[in-house]
Protein backbone atom coordinates (compact mmCIF):
# COMPACT_ATOMS: atom_id res chain seq x y z
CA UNK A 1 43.13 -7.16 30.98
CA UNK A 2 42.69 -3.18 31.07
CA UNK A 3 39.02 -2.28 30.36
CA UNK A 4 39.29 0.16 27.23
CA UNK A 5 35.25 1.64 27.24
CA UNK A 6 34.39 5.01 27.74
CA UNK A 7 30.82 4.77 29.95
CA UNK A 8 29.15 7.47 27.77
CA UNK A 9 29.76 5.27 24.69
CA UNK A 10 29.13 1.94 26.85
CA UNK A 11 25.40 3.52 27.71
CA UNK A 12 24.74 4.26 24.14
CA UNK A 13 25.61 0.76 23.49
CA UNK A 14 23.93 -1.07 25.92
CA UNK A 15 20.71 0.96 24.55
CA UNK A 16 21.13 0.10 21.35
CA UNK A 17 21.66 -4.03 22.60
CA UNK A 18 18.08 -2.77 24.33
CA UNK A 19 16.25 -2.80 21.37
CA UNK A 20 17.23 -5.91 19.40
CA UNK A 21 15.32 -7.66 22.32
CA UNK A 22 18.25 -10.71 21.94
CA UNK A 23 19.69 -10.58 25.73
CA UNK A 24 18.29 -14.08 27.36
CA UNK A 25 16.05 -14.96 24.19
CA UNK A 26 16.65 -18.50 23.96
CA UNK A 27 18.03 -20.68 21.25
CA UNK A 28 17.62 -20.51 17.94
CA UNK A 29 18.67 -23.06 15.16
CA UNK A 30 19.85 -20.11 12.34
CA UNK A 31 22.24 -18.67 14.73
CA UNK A 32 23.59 -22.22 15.39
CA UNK A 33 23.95 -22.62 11.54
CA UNK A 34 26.22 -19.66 11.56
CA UNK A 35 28.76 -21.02 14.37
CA UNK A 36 28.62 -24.41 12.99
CA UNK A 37 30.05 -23.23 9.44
CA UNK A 38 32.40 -20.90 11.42
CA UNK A 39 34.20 -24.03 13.27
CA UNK A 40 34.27 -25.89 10.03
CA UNK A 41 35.10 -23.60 7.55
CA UNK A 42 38.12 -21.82 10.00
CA UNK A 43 38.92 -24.95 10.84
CA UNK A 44 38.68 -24.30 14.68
CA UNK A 45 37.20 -26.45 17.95
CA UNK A 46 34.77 -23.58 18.71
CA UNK A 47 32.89 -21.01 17.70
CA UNK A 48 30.70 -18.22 19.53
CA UNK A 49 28.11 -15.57 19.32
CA UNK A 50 28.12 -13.61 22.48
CA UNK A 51 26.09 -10.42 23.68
CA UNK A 52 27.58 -8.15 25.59
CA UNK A 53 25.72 -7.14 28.80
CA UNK A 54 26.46 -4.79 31.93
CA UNK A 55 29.29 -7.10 33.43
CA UNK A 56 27.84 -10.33 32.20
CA UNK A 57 28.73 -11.76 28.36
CA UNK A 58 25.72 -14.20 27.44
CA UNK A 59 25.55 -16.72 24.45
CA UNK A 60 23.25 -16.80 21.74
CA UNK A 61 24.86 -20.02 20.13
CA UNK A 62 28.15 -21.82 20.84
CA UNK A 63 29.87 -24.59 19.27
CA UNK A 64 32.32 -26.82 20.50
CA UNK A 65 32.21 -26.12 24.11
CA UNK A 66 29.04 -26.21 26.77
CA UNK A 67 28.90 -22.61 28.72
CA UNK A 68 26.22 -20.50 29.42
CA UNK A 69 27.69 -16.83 30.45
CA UNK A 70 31.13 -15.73 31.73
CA UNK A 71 32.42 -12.41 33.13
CA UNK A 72 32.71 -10.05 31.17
CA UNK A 73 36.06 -8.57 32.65
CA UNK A 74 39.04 -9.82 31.03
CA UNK A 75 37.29 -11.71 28.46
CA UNK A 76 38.30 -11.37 24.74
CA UNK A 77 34.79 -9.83 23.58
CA UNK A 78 35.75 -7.10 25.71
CA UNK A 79 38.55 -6.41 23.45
CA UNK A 80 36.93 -7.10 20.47
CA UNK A 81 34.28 -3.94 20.44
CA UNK A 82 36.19 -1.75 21.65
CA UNK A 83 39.66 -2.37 19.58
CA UNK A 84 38.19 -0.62 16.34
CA UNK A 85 38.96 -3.51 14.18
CA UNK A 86 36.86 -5.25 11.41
CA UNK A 87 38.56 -8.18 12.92
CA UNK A 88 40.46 -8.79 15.81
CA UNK A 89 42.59 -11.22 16.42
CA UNK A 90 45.13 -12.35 18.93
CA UNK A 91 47.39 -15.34 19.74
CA UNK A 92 49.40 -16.54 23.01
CA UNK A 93 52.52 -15.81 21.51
CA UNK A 94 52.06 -12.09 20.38
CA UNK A 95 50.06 -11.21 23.51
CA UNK A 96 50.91 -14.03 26.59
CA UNK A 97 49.20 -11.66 29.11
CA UNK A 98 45.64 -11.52 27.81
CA UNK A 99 45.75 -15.61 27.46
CA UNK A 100 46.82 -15.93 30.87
CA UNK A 101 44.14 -13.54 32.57
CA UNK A 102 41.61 -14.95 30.44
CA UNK A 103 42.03 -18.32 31.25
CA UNK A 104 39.58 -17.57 34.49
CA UNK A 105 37.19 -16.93 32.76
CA UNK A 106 36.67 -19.25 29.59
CA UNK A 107 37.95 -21.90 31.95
CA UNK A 108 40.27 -23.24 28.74
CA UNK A 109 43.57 -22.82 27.46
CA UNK A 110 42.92 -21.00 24.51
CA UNK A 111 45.75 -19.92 22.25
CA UNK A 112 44.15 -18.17 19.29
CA UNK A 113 41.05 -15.71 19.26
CA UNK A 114 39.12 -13.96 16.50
CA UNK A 115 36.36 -11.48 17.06
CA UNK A 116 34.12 -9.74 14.80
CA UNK A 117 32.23 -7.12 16.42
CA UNK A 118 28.68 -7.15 15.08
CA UNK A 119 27.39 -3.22 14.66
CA UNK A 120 24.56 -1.48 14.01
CA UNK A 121 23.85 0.87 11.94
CA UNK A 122 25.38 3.90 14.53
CA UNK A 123 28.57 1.47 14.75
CA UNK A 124 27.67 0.65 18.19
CA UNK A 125 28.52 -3.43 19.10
CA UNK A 126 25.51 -5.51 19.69
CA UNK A 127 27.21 -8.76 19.82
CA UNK A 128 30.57 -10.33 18.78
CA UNK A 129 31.08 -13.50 16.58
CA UNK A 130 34.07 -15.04 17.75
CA UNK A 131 36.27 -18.34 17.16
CA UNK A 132 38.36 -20.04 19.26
CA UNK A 133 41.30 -22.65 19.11
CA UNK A 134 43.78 -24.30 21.92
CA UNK A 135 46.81 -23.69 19.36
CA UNK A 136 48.59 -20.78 17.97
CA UNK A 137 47.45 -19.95 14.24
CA UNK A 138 46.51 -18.03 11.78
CA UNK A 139 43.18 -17.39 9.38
CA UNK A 140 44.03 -17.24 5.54
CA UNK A 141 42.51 -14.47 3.51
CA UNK A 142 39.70 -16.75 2.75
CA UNK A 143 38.71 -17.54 5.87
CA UNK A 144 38.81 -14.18 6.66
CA UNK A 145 36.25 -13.26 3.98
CA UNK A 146 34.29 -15.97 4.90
CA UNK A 147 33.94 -15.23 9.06
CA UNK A 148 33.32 -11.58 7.65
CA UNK A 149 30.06 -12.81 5.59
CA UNK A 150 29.23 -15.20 8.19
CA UNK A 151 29.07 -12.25 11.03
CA UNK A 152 27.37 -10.30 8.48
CA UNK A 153 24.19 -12.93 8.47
CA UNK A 154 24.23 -13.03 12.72
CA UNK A 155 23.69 -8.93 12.41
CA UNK A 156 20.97 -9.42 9.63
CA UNK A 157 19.39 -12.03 11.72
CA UNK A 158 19.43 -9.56 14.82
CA UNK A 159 18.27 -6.59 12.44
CA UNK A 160 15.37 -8.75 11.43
CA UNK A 161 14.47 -9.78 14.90
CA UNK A 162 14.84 -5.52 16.21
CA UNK A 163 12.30 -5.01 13.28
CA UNK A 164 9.84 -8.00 14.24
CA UNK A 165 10.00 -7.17 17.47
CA UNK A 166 8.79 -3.29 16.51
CA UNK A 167 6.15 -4.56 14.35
CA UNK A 168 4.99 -6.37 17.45
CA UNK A 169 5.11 -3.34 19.91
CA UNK A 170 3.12 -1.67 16.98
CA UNK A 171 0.47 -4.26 16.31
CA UNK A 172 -0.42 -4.15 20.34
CA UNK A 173 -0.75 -0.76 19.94
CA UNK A 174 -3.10 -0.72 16.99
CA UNK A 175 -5.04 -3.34 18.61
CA UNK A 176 -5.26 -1.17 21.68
CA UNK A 177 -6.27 1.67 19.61
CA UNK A 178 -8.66 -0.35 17.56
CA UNK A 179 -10.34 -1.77 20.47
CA UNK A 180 -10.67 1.90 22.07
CA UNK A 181 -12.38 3.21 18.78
CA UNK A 182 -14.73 0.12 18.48
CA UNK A 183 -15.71 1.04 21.96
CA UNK A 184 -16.32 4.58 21.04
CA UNK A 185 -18.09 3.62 17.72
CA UNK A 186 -20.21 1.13 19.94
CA UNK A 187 -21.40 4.70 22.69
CA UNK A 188 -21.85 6.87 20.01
CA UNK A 189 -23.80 4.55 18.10
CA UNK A 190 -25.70 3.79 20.98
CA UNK A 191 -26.16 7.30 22.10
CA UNK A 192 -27.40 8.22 18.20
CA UNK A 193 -29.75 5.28 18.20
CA UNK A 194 -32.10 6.25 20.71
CA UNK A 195 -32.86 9.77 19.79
CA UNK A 196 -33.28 8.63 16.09
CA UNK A 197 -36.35 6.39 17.63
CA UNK A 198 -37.56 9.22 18.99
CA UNK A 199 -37.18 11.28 15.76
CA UNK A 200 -39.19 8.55 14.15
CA UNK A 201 -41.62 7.41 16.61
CA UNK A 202 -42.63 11.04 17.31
CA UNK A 203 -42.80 12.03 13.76
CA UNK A 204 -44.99 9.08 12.72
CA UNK A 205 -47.20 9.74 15.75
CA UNK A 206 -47.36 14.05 14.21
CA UNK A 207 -48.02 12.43 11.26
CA UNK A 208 -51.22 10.33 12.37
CA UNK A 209 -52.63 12.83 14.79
CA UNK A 210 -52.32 15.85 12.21
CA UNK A 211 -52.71 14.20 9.01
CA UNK A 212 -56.67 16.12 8.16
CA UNK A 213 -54.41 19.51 9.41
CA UNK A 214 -51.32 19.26 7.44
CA UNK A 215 -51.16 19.83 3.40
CA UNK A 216 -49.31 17.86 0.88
CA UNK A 217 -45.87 19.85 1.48
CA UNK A 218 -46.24 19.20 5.41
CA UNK A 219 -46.21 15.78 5.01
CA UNK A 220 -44.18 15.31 2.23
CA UNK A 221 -41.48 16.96 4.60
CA UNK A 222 -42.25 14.67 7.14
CA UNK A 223 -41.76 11.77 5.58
CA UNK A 224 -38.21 12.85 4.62
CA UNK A 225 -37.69 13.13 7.91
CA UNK A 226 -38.76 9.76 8.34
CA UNK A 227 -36.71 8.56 5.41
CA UNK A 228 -33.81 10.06 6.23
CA UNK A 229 -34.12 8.91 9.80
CA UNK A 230 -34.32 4.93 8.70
CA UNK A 231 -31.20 5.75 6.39
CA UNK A 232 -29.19 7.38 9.46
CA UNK A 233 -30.43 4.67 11.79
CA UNK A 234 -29.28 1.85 9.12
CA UNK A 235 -26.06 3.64 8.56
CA UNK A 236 -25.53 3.64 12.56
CA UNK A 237 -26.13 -0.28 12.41
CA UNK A 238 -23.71 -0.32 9.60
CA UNK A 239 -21.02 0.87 11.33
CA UNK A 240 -21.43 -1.37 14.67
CA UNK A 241 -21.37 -4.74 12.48
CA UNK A 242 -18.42 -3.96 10.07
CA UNK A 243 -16.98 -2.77 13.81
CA UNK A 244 -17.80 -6.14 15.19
CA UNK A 245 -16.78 -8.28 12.07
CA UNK A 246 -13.36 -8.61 13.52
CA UNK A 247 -15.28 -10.71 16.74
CA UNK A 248 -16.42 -13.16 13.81
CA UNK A 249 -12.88 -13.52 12.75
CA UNK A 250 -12.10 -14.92 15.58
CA UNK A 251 -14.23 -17.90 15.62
CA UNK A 252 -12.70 -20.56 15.41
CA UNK A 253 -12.33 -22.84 12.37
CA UNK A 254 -14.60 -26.03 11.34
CA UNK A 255 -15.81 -28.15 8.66
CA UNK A 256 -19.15 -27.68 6.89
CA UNK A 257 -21.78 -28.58 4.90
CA UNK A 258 -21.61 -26.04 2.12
CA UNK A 259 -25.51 -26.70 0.65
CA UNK A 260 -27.05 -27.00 4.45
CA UNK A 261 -25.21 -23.60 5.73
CA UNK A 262 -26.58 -21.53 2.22
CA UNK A 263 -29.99 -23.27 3.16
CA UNK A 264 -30.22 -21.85 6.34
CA UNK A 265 -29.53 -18.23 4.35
CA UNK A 266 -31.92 -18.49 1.24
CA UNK A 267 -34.35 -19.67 3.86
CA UNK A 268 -34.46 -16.04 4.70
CA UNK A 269 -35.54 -14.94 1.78
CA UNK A 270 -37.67 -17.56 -0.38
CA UNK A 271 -40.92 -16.18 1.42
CA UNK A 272 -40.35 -13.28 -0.18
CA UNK A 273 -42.41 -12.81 -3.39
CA UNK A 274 -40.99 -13.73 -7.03
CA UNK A 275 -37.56 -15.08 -5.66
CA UNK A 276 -35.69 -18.07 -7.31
CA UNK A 277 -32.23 -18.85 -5.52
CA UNK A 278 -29.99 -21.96 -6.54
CA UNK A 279 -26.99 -23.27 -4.82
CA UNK A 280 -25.53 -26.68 -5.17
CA UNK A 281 -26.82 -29.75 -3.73
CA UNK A 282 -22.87 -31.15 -2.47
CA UNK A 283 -19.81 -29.80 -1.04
CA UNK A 284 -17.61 -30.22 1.92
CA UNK A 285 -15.57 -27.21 3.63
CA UNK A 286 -12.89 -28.29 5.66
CA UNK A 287 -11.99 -26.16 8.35
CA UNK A 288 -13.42 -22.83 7.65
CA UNK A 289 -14.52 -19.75 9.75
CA UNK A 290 -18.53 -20.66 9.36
CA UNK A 291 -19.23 -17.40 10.45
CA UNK A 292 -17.44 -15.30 8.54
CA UNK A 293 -18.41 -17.66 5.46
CA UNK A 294 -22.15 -17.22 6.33
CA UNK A 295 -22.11 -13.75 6.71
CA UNK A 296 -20.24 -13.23 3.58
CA UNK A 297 -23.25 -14.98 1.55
CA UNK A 298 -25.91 -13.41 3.44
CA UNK A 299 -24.66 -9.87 2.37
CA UNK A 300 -24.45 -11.00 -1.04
CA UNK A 301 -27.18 -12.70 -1.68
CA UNK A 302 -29.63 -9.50 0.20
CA UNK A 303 -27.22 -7.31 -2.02
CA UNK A 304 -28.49 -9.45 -5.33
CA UNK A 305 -32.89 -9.50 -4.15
CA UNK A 306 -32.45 -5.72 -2.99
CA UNK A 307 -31.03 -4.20 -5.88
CA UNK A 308 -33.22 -5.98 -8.47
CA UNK A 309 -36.30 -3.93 -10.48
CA UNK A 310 -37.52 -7.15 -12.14
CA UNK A 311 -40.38 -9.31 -11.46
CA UNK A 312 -38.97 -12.30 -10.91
CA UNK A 313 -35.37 -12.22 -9.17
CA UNK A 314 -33.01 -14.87 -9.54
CA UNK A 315 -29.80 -15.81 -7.70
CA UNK A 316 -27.67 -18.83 -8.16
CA UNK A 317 -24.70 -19.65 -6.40
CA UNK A 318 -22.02 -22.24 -7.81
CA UNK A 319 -18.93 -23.72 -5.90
CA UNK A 320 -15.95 -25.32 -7.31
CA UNK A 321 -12.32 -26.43 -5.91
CA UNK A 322 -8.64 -25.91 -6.26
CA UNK A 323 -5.62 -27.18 -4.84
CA UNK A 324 -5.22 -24.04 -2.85
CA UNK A 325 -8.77 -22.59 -2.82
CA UNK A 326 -12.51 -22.67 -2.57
CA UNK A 327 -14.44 -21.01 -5.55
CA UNK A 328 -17.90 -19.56 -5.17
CA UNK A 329 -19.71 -17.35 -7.23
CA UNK A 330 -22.75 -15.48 -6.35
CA UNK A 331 -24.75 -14.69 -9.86
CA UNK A 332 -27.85 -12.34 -10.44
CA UNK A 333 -29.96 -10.87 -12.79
CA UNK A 334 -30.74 -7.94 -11.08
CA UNK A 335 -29.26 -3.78 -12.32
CA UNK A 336 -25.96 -4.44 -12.44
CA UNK A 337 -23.53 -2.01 -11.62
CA UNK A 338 -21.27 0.43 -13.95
CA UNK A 339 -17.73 -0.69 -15.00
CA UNK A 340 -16.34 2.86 -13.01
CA UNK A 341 -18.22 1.82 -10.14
CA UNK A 342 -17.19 -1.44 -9.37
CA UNK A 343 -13.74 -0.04 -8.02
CA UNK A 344 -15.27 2.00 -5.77
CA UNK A 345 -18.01 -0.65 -4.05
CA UNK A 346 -15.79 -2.50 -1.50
CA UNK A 347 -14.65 0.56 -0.56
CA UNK A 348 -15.82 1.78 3.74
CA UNK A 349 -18.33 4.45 3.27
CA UNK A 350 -18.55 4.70 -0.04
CA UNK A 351 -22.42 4.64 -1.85
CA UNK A 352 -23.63 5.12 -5.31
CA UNK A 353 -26.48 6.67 -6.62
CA UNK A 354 -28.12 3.61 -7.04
CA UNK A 355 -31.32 3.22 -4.98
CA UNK A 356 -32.91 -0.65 -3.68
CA UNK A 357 -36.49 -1.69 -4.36
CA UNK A 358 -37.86 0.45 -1.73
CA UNK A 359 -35.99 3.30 -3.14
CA UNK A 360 -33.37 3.40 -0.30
CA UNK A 361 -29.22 4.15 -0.60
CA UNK A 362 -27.11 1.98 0.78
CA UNK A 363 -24.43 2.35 3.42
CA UNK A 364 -21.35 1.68 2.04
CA UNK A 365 -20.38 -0.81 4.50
CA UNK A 366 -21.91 -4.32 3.69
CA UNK A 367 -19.34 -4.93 0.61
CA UNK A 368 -16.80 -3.53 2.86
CA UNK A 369 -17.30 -5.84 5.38
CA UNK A 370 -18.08 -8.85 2.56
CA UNK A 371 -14.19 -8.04 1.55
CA UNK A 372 -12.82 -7.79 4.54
CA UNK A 373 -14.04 -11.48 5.65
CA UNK A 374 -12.44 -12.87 2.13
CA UNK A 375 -9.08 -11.08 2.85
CA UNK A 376 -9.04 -12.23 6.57
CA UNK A 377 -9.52 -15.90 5.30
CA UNK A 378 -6.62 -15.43 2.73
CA UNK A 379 -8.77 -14.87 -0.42
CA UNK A 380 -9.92 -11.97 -2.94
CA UNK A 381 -13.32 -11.17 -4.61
CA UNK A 382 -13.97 -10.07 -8.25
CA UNK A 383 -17.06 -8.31 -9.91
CA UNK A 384 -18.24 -8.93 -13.40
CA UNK A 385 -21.33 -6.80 -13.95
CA UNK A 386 -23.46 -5.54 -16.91
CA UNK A 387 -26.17 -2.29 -16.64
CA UNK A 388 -29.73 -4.22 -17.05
CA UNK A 389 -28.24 -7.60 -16.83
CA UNK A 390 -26.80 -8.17 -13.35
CA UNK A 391 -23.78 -9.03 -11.85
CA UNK A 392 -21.60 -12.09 -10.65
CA UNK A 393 -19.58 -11.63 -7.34
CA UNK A 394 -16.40 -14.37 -7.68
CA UNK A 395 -14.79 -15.44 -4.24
CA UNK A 396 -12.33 -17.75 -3.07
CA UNK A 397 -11.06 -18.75 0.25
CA UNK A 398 -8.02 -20.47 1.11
CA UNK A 399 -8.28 -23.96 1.88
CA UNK A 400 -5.73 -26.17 3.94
């Protein structure tokens, strides 16, 4: 059987075979669908999808007939993608010589062929989807349509795959990129860190040895230095955890006891003066990420005590089910925030005017991070807050 390829064209279309990633990929039960209604509907003992390689033709599914890989020389795929048909299809009687030659290599007296070369989107042929039968025949127009539609589903099925695949190249590579800049936030951090102690230490120390020698303006300027030292030293540690709240991710799932793990977090902060937290006294989480859970509640109940003017602060924390989801909310009574800013607070980075109870700004990070958990565990966050009144943080997580 002459050998019709031009090797310019044959390079191109090995390349583009290259990056489907289907040579040698192992079974798969949707490609056997296909061949399975291809015998049955054509009415024919076997049915094939076969990839072209350098000299080798290698089988994605086949039915009808156990075979692994033949030559490629002389064997009907060969004259499939390169005989610039939609379908091509030969019998013993019209063409005696390629049946005979071929019969080495498919190791069966086949009679009838019909190939549909499967092309991408340059027209080069990834594969070909191919029947077979041991007598002389003929497809009706019907059949035809339907080996068409059928060979149509194997090329989506490899277009899929050649687009998975990419994702996946491009997911290691944002990992490797992500891991590189968590590394750099991690030196720079650390490198900023320990002159800002210095900044501070030093400054406090000018401070105490000067204080009868400075006036009022002196040390009002140094103690924005101070100030804004603790803010750039906070924002520094802001950026290391929402860096490192992929690592709590990771953990791996469990079940818990939702009262004992809040316990161990409002433990924190009951010593602290006029505080009143509820939470309830049941509840069973099965198979969550504790960590990401806990710190999740920790940011949002510190988030609730910090920014609240009033004398006596209150959180309470209520927790409900679903068929798909765990509910929580996290209730306060402290400012509240304003109905344009409550887009804008799980946003990285970005602060609002408002100050804490020590007068500081935050970082823009610990709401970033809170959200960021929730999504990871397949859930969303809501904000219902009123100026004066306080505000009510509403989670979910899915459950399984």
């Amino acid at each position: 059987m002459q050998q019709k390829y031009i090797s310019s064209k044959e390079k191109l279309r090995r390349a583009a075979l290259a990056e489907y990633a289907i040579f040698n990929s192992g079974e798969d039960k949707d490609y056997d669908q296909l061949t399975y209604l291809a015998a049955k509907i054509c009415q024919v003992p076997v049915a094939k999808i076969s990839i072209i390689g350098k000299n080798k033709i290698w089988y994605k599914s086949v039915y009808g007939v156990e075979q692994d890989e033949i030559s490629r020389k002389n064997s009907f795929c060969e004259q499939s993608i390169w005989a610039g048909k939609e379908i091509f299809s030969i019998n013993s009687k019209d063409h005696p010589e390629f049946f005979e030659q071929a019969k080495g290599v498919y190791q069966c007296n086949y009679q009838f062929y019909v190939g549909v070369p499967l092309l991408n989107a340059n027209g080069h042929a990834i594969a070909v989807f191919s029947i077979f039968d041991t007598k002389i025949r003929n497809l009706d127009e019907e059949q035809k349509k339907s080996l068409l539609a059928l060979a149509n589903q194997c090329m989506n099925l490899f277009e899929a795959r050649k687009q998975k695949t990419k994702l996946q190249h491009v997911q290691r590579k944002l990992k490797q990129k992500y891991k590189e800049l968590e590394k750099f936030a991690s030196l720079v951090s650390h490198d900023i860190k320990s002159p800002l102690a210095n900044i501070i230490s030093l400054t406090e120390l000018l401070k105490d040895e000067n204080k009868e020698k400075l006036d009022d303006q002196s040390r009002q300027y140094l103690d924005f230095l101070v100030e804004s030292s603790y803010s750039l030293r906070n924002y520094v540690d802001g950026i290391l955890k929402f860096y490192r709240s992929d690592h709590i991710l990771e953990k791996d799932f469990e079940d818990v006891h939702l009262p004992t793990l809040i316990k161990k977090i409002t433990d924190l902060y009951s010593l602290e003066e006029n505080v009143q937290i509820t939470y309830p006294d049941k509840g069973h989480l099965k198979k969550v990420n504790k960590a990401a859970l806990s710190q999740v509640f920790m940011n949002l109940i510190s988030n609730a005590l910090k920014y609240n003017n009033k004398n006596q602060r209150k959180v309470d924390i209520t927790f409900r089910t679903t068929d798909s989801y765990y509910c929580f909310a996290v209730s306060d009574n402290g400012n509240g925030i304003k109905k344009e800013d409550i887009d804008k607070i799980f946003k990285l980075f970005t602060t609002l005017d408002a100050q804490d109870r020590d007068g500081n700004h935050g970082s823009g990070i610990g709401l970033a991070t809170v959200k960021k958990h929730i999504e990871q565990m397949q859930g969303s966050i809501d904000v219902i807050s009123e100026i004066g009144e306080g505000s009510t943080f509403k989670f979910k997580i899915k459950r399984p």
